[in-house]
Protein backbone atom coordinates (compact mmCIF):
# COMPACT_ATOMS: atom_id res chain seq x y z
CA UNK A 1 7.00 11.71 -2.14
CA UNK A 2 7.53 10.41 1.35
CA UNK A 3 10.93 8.85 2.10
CA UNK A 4 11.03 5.76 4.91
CA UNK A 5 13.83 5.27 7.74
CA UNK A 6 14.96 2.92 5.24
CA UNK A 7 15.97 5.18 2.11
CA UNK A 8 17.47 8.12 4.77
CA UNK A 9 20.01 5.58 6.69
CA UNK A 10 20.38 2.60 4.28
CA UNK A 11 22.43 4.74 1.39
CA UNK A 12 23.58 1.54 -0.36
CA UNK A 13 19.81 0.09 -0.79
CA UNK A 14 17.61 0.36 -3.65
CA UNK A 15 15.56 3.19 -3.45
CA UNK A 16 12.21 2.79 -1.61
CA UNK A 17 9.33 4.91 -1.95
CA UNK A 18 6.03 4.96 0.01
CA UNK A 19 2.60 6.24 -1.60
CA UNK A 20 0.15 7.39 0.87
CA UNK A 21 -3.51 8.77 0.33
CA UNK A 22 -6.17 9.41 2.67
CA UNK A 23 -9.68 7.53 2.93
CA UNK A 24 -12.97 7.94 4.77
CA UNK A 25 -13.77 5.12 7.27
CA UNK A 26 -16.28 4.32 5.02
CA UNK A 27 -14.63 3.99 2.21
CA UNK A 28 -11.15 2.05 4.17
CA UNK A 29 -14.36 -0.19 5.21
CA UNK A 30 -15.43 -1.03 1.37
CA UNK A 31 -11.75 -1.63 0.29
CA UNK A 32 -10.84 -4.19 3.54
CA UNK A 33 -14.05 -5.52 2.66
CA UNK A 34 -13.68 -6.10 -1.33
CA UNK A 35 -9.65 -7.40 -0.34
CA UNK A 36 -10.99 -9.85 1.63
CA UNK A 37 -13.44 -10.83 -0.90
CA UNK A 38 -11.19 -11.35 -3.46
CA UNK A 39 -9.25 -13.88 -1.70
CA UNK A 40 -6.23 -10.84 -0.31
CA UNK A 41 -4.91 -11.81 3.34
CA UNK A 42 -4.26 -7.95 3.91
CA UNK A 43 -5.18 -4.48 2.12
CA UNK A 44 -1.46 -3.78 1.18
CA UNK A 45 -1.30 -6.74 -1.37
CA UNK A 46 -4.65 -5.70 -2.92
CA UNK A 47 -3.69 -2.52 -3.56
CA UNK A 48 -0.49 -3.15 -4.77
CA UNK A 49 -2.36 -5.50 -7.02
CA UNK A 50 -4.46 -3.30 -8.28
CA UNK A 51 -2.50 -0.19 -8.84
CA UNK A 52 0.19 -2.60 -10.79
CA UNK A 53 -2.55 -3.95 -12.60
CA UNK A 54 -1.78 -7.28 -12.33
């Protein structure tokens, strides 16, 4: 798990996470490609979409 500036100095907040994986530029290519596609103004939302599966 990686922690954020936020969840080390912010005590009193909700705790945050942050999921990170690594791509090929091909494959970050496909994805940007397939968010757009679907109508997503930015990669985070379509992911966040899709992993919720919403």
């Amino acid at each position: 798990m990686i922690f954020t500036v936020w969840d080390y100095f912010n005590v009193s907040a909700i705790f945050r996470s942050v999921i990170r994986f690594r791509v090929s530029a091909e494959d970050k290519r496909a994805i940007e490609n397939l968010a757009v596609k679907r109508g997503f103004d930015n990669v985070s939302g379509f992911l966040r979409r899709l992993a919720l599966g919403r």
